[in-house]
PDB file of N, CA and C in Angstrom:
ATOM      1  N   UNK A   1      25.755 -17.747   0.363  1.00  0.00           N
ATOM      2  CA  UNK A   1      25.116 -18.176   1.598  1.00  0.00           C
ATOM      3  C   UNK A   1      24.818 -19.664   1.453  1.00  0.00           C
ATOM      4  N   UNK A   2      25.078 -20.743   2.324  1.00  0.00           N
ATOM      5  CA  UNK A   2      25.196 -21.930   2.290  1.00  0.00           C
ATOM      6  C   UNK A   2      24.949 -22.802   3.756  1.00  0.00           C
ATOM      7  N   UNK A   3      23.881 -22.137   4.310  1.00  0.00           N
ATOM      8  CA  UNK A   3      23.843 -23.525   5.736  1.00  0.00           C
ATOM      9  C   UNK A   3      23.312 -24.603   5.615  1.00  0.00           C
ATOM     10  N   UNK A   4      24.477 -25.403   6.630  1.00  0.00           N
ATOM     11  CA  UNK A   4      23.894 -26.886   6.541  1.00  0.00           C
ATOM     12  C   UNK A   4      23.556 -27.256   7.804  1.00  0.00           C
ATOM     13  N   UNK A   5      23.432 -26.859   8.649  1.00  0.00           N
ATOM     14  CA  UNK A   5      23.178 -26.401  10.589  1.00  0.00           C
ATOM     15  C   UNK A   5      23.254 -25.459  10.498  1.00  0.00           C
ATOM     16  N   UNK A   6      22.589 -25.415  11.933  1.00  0.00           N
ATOM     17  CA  UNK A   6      22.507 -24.297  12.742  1.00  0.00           C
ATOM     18  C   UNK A   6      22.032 -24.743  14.056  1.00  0.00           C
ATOM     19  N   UNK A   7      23.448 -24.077  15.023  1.00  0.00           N
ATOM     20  CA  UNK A   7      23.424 -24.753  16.225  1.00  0.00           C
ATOM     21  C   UNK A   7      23.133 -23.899  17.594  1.00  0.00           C
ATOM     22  N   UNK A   8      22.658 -24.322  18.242  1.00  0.00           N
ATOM     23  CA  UNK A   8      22.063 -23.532  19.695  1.00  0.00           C
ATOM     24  C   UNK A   8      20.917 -22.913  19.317  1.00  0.00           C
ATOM     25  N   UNK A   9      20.397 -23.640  19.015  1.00  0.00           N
ATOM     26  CA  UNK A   9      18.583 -22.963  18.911  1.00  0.00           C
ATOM     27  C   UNK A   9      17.755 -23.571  19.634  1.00  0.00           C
ATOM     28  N   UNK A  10      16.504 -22.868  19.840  1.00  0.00           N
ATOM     29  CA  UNK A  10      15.640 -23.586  20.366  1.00  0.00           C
ATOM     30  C   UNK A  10      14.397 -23.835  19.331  1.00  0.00           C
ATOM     31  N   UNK A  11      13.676 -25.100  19.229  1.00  0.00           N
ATOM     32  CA  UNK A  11      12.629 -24.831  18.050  1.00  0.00           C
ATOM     33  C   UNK A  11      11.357 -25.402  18.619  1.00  0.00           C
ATOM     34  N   UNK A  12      10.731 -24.856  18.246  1.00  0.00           N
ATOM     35  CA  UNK A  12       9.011 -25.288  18.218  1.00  0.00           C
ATOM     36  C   UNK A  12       9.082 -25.971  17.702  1.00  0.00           C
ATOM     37  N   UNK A  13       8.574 -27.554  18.346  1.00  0.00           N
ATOM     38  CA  UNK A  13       8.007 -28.668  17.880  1.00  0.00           C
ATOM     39  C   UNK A  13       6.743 -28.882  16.641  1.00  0.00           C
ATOM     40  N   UNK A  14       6.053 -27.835  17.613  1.00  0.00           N
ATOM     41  CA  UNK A  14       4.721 -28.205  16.140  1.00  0.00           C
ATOM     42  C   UNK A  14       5.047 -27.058  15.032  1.00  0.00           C
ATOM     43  N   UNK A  15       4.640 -28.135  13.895  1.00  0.00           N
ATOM     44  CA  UNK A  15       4.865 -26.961  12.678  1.00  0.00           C
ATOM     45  C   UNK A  15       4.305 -26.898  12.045  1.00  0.00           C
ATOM     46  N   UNK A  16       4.793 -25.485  11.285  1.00  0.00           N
ATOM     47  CA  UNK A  16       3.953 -23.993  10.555  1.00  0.00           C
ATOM     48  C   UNK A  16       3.508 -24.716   9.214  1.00  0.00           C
ATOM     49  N   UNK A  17       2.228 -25.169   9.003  1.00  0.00           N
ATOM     50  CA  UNK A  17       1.531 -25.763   7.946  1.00  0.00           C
ATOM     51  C   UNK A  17       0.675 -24.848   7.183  1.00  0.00           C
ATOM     52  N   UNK A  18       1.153 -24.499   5.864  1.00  0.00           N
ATOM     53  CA  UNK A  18       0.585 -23.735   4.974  1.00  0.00           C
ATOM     54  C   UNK A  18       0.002 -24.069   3.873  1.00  0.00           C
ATOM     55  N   UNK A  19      -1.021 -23.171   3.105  1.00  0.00           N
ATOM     56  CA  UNK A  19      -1.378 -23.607   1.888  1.00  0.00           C
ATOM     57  C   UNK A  19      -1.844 -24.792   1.803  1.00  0.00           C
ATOM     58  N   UNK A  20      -2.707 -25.984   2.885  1.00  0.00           N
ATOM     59  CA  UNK A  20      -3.507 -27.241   2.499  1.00  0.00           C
ATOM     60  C   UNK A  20      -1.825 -28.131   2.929  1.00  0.00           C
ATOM     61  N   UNK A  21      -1.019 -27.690   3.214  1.00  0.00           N
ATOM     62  CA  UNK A  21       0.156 -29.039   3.688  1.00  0.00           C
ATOM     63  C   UNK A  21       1.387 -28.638   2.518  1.00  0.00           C
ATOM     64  N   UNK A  22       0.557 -27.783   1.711  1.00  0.00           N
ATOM     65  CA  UNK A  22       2.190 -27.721   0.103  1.00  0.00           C
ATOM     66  C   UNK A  22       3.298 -26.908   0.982  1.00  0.00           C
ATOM     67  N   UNK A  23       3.447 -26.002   1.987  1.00  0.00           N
ATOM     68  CA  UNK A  23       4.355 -25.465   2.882  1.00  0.00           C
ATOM     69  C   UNK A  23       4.344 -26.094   4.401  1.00  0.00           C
ATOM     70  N   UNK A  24       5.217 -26.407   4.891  1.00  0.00           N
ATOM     71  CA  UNK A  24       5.721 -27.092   6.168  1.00  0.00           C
ATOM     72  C   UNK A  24       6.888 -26.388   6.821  1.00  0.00           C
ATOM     73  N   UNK A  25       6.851 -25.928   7.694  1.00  0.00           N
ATOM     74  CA  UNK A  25       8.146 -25.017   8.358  1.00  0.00           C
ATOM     75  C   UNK A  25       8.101 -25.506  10.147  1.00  0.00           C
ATOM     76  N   UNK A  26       9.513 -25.558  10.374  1.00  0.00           N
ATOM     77  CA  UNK A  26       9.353 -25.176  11.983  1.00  0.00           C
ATOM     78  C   UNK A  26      10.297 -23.803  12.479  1.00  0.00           C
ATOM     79  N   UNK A  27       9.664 -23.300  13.575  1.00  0.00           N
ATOM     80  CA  UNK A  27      10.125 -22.039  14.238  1.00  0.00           C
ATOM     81  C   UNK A  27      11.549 -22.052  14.830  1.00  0.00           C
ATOM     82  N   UNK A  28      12.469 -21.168  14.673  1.00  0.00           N
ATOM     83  CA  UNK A  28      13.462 -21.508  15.763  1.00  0.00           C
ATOM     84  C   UNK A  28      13.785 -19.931  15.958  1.00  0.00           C
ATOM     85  N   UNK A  29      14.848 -20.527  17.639  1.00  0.00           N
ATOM     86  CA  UNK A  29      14.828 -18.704  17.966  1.00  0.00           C
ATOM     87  C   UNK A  29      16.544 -19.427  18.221  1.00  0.00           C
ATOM     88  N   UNK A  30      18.038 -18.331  17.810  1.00  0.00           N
ATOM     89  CA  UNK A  30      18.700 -18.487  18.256  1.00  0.00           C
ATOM     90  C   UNK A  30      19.305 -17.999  19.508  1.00  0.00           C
ATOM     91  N   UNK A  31      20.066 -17.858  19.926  1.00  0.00           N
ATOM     92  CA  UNK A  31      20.868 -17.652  21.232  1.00  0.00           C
ATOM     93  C   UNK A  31      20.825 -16.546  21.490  1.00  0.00           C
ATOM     94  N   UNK A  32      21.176 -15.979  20.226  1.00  0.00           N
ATOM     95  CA  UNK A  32      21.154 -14.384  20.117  1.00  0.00           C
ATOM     96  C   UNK A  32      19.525 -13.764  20.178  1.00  0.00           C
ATOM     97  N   UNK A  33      18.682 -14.688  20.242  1.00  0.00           N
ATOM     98  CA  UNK A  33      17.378 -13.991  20.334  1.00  0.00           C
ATOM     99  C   UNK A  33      16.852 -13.948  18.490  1.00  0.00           C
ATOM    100  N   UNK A  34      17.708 -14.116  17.456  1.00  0.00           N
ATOM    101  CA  UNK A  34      17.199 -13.522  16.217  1.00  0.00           C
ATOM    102  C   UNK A  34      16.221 -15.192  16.187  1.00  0.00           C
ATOM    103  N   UNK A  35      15.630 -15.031  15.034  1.00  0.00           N
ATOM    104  CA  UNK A  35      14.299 -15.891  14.619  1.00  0.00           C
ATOM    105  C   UNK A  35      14.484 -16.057  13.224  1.00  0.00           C
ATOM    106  N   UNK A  36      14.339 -17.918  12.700  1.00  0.00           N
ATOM    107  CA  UNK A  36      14.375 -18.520  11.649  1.00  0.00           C
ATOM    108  C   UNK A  36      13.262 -19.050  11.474  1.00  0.00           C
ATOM    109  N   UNK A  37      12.772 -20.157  10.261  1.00  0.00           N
ATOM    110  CA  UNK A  37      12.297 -20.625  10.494  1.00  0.00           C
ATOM    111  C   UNK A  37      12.958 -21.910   8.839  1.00  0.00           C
ATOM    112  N   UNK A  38      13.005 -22.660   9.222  1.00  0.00           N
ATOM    113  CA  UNK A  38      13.014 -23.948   8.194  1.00  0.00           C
ATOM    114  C   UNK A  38      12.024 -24.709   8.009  1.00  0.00           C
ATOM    115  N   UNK A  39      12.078 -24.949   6.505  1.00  0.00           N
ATOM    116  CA  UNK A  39      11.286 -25.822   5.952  1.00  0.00           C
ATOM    117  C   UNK A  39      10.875 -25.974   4.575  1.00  0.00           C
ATOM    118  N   UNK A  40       9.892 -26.539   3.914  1.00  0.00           N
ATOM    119  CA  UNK A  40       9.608 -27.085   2.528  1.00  0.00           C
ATOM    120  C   UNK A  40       8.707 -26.472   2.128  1.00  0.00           C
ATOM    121  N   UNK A  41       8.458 -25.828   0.458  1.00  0.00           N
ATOM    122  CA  UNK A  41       7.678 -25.567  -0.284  1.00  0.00           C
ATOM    123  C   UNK A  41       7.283 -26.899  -0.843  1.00  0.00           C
ATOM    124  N   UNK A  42       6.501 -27.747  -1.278  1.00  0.00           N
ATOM    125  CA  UNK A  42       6.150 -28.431  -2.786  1.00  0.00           C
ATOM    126  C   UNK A  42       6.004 -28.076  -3.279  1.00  0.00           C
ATOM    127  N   UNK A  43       5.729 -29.140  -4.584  1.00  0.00           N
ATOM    128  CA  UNK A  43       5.007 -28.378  -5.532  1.00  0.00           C
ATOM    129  C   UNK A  43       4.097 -27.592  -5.532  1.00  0.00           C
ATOM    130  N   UNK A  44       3.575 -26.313  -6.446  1.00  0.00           N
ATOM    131  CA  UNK A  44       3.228 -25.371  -6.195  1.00  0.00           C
ATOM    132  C   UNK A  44       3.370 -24.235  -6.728  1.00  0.00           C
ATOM    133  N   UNK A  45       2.429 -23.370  -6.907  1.00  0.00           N
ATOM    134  CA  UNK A  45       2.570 -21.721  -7.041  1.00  0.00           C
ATOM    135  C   UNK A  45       2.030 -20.857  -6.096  1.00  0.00           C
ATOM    136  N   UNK A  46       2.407 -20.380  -5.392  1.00  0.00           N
ATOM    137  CA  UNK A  46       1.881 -19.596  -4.080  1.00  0.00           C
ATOM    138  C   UNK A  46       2.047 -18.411  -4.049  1.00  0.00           C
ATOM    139  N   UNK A  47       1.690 -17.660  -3.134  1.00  0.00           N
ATOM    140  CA  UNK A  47       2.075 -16.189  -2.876  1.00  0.00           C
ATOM    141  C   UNK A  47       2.329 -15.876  -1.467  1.00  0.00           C
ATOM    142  N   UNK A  48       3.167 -15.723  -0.821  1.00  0.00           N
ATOM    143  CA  UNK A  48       3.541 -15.211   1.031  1.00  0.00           C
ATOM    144  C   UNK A  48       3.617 -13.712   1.119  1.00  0.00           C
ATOM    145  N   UNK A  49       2.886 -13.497   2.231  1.00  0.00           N
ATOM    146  CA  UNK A  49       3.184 -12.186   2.563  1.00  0.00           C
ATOM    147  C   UNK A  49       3.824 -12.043   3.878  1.00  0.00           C
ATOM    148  N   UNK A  50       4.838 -11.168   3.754  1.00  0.00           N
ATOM    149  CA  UNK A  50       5.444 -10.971   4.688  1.00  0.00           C
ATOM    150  C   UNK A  50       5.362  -9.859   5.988  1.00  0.00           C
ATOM    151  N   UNK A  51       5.892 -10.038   7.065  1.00  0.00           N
ATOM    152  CA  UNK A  51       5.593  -8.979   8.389  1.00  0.00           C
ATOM    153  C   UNK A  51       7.041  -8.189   8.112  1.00  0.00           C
ATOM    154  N   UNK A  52       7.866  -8.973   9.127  1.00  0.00           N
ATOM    155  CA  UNK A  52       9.569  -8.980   9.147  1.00  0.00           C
ATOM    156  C   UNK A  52      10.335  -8.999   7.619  1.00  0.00           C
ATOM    157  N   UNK A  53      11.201  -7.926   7.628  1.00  0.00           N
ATOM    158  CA  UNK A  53      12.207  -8.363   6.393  1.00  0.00           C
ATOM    159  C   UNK A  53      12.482  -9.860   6.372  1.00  0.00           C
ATOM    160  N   UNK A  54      12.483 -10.525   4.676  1.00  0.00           N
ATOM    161  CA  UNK A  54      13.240 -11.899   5.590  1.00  0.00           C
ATOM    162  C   UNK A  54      14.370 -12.270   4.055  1.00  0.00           C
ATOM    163  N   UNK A  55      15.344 -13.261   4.616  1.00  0.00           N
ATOM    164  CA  UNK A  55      16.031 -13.579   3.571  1.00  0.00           C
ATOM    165  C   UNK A  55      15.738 -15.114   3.146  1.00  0.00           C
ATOM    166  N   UNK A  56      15.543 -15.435   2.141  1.00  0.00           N
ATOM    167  CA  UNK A  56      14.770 -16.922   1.654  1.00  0.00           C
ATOM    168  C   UNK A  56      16.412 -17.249   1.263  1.00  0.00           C
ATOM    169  N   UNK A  57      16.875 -18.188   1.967  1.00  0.00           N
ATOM    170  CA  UNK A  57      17.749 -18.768   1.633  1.00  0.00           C
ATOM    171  C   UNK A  57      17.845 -20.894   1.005  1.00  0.00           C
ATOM    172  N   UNK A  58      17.973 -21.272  -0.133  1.00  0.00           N
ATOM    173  CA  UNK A  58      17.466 -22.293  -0.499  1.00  0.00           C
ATOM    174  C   UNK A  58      18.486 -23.281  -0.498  1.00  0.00           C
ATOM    175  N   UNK A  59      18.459 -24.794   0.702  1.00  0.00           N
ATOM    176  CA  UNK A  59      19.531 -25.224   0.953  1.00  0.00           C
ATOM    177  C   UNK A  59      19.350 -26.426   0.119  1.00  0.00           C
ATOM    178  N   UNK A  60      18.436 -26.477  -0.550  1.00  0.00           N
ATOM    179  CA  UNK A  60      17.661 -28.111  -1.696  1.00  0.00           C
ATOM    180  C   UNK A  60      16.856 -27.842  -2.414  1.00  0.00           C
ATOM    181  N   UNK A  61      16.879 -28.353  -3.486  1.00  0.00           N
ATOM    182  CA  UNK A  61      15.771 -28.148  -4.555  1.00  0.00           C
ATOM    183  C   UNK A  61      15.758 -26.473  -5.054  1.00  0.00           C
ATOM    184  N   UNK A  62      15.182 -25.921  -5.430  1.00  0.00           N
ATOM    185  CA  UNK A  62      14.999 -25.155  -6.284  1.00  0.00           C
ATOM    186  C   UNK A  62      13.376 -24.420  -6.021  1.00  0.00           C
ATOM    187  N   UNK A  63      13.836 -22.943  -7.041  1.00  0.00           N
ATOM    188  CA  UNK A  63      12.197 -22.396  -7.315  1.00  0.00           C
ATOM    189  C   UNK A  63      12.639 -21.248  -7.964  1.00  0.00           C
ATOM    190  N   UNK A  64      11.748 -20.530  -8.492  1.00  0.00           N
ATOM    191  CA  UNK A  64      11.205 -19.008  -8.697  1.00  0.00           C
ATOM    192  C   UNK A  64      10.863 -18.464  -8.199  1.00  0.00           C
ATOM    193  N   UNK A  65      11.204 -16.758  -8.110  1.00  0.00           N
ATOM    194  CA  UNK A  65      10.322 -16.327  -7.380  1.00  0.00           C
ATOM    195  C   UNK A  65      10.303 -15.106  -8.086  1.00  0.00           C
ATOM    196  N   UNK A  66       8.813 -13.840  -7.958  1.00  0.00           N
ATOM    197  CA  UNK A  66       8.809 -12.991  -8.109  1.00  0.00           C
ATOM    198  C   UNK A  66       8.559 -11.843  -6.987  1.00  0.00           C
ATOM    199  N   UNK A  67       9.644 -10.943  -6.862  1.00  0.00           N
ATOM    200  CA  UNK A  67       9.125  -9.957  -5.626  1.00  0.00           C
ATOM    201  C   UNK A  67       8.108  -9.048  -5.987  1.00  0.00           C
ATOM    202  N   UNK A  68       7.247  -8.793  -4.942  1.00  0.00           N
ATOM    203  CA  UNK A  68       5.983  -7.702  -5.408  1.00  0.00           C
ATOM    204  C   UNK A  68       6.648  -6.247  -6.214  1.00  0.00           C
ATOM    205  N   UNK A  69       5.270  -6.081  -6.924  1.00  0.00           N
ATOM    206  CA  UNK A  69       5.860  -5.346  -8.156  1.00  0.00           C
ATOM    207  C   UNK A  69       6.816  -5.268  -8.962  1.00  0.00           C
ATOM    208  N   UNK A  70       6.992  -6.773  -9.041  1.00  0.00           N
ATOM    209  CA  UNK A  70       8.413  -6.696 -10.210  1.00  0.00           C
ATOM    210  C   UNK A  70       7.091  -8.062 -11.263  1.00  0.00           C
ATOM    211  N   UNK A  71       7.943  -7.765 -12.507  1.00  0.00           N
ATOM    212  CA  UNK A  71       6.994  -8.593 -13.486  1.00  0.00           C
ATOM    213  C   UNK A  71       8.422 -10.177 -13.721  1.00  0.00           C
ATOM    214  N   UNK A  72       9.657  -9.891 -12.977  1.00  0.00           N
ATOM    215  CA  UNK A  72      10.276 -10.729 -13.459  1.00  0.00           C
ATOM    216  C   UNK A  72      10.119 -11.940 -12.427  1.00  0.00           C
ATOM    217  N   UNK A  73      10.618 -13.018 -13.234  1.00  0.00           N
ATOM    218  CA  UNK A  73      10.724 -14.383 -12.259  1.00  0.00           C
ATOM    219  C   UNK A  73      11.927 -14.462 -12.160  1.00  0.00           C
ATOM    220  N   UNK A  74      12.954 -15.068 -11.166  1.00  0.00           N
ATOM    221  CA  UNK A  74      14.168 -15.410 -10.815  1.00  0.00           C
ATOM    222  C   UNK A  74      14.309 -16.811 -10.242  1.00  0.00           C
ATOM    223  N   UNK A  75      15.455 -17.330 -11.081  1.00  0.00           N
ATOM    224  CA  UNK A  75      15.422 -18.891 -10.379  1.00  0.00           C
ATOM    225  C   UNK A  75      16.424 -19.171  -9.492  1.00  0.00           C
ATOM    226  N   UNK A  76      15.915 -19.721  -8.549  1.00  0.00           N
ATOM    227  CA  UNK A  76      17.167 -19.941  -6.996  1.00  0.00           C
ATOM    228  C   UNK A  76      17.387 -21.623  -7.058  1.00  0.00           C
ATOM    229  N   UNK A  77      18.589 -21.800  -6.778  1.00  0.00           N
ATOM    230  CA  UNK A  77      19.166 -22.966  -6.656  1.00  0.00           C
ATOM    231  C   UNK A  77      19.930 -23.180  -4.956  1.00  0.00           C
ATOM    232  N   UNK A  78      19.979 -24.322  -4.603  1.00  0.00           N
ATOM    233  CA  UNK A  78      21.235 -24.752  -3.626  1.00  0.00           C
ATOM    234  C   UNK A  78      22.073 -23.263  -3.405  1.00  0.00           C
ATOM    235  N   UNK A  79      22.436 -22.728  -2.115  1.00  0.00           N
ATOM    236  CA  UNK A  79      23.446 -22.499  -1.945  1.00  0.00           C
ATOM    237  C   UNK A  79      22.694 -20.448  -2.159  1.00  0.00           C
ATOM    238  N   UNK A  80      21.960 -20.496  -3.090  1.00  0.00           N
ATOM    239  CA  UNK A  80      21.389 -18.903  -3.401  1.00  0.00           C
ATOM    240  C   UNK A  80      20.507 -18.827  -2.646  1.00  0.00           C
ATOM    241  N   UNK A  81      20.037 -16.840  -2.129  1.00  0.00           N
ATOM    242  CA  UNK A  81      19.366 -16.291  -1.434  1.00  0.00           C
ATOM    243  C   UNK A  81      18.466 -15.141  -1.984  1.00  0.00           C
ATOM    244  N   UNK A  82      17.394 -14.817  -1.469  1.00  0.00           N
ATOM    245  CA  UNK A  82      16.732 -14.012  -2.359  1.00  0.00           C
ATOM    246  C   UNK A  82      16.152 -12.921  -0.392  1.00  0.00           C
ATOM    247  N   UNK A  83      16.123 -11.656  -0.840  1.00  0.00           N
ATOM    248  CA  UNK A  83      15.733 -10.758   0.299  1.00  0.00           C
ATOM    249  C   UNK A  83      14.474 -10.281  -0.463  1.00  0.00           C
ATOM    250  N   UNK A  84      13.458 -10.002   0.710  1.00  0.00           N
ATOM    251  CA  UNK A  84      11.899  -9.940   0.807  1.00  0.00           C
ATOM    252  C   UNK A  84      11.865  -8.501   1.635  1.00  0.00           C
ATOM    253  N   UNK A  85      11.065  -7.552   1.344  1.00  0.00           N
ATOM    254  CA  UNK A  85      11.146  -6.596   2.454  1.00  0.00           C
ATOM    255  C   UNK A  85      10.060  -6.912   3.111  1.00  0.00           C
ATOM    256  N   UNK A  86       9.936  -6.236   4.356  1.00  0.00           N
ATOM    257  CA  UNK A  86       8.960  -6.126   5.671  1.00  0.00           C
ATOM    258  C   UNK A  86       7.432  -5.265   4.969  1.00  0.00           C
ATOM    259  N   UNK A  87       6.306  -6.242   5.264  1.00  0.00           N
ATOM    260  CA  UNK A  87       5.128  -5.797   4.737  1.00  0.00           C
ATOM    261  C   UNK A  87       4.745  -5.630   3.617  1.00  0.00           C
ATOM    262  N   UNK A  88       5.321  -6.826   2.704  1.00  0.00           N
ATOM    263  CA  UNK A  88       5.109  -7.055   1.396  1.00  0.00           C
ATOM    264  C   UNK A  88       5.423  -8.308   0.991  1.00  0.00           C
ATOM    265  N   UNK A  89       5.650  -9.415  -0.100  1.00  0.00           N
ATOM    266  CA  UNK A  89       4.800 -10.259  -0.404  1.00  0.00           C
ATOM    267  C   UNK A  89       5.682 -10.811  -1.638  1.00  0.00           C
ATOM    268  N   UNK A  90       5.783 -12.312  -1.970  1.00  0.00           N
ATOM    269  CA  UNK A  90       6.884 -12.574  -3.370  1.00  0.00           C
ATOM    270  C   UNK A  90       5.602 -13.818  -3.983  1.00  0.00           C
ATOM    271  N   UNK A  91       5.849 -13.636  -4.659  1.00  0.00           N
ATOM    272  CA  UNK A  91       4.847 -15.432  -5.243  1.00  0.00           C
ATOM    273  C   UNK A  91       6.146 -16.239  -5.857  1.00  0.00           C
ATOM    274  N   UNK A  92       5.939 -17.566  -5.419  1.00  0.00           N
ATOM    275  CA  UNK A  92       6.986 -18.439  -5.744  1.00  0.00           C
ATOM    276  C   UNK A  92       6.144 -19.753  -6.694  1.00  0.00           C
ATOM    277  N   UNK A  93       6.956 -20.265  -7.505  1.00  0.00           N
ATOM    278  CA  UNK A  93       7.051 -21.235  -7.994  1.00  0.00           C
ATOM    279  C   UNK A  93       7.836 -22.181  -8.104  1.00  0.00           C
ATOM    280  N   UNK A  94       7.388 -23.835  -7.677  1.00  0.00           N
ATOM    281  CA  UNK A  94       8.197 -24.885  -7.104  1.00  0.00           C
ATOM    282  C   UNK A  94       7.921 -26.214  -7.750  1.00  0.00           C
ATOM    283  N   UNK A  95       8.569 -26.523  -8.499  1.00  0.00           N
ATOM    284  CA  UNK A  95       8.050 -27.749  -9.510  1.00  0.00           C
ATOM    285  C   UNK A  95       8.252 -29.155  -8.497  1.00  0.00           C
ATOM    286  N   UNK A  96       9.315 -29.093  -7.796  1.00  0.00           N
ATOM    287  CA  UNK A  96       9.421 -30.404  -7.085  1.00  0.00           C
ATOM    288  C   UNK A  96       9.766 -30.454  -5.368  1.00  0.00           C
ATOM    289  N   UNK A  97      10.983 -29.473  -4.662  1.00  0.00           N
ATOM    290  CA  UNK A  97      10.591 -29.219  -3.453  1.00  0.00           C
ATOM    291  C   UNK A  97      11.846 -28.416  -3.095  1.00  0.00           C
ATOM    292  N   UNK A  98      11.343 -26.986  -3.188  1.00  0.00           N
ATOM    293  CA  UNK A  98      12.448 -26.369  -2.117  1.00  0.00           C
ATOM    294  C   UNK A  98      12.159 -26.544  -0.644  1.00  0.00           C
ATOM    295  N   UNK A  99      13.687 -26.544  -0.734  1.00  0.00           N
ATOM    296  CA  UNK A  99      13.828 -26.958   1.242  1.00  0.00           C
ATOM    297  C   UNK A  99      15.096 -25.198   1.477  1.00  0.00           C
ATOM    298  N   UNK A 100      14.152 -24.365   2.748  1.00  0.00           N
ATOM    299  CA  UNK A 100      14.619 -23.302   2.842  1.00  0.00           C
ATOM    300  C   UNK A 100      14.870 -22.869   3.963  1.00  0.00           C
ATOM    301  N   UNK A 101      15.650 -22.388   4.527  1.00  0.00           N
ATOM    302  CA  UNK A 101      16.182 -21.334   5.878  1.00  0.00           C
ATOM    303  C   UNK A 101      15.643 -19.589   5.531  1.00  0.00           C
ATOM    304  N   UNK A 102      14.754 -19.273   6.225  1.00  0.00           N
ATOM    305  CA  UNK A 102      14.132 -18.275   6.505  1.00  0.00           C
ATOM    306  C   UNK A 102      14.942 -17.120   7.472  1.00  0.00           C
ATOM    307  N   UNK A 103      15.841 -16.360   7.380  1.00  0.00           N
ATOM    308  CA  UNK A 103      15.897 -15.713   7.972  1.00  0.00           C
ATOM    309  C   UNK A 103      15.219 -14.117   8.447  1.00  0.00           C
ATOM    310  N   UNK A 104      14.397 -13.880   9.385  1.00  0.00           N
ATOM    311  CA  UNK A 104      14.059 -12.758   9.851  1.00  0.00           C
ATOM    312  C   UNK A 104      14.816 -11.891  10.047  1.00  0.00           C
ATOM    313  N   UNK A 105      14.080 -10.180   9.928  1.00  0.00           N
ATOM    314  CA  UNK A 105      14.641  -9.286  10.660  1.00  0.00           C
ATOM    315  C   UNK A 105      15.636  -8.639   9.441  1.00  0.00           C
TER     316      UNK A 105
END
C-alpha cells in the first residue's frame, strides 16, 4: 500500500488536534462517501482508541506500534500498513514524525 494522492475528496479545513498538538490530522470524505483522515504523529508515545475499523497506512517517517492485547511492538516504514479493529485501541511510538493516511471502515 503506497499513496501519494488522493483525488476527489472533500476535506475539512480545520484540523483534528490531538494529544497537546503531538497529533495533527485533517478529515476527508471521498466520492464514494468512504472517510480518511491524514496527518502527523510527532514525537511521542501515545495510545488511540478507535470507533471504525481503520487501516494506519504510513506514507513518511516511521513508528511502532502495538495492537491491544498483544505485548509485541512492530515497526512501520514508508509504503507499510498496519489494521486496527473497531472499538479498540494500538499505542504507538514515534521518535521523529510519522506522516499517515487513515483509512476507515
Amino acid at each position: 500500500m503506497s499513496s501519494t494522492q488522493i483525488d476527489g475528496v472533500t476535506v475539512q479545513t480545520q484540523a483534528n488536534v490531538y494529544f497537546g498538538g503531538k497529533c495533527v490530522s485533517h478529515s476527508l470524505t471521498c466520492a464514494d462517501g468512504s472517510r480518511k483522515s491524514v496527518g502527523v504523529v510527532l514525537a511521542a508515545e501515545l495510545t488511540f482508541g478507535t470507533q471504525a475499523a481503520e487501516i494506519m497506512e504510513c506514507v513518511a517517517g516511521g513508528c511502532a506500534y502495538r495492537l491491544a492485547g498483544s505485548e509485541q511492538w512492530v515497526n512501520v516504514g514508508p509504503g507499510d500498513a498496519f489494521k486496527v479493529d473497531a472499538n479498540s485501541s494500538f499505542d504507538i511510538r514515534v521518535q521523529d514524525a510519522f506522516h499517515y493516511i487513515c483509512h476507515f471502515g
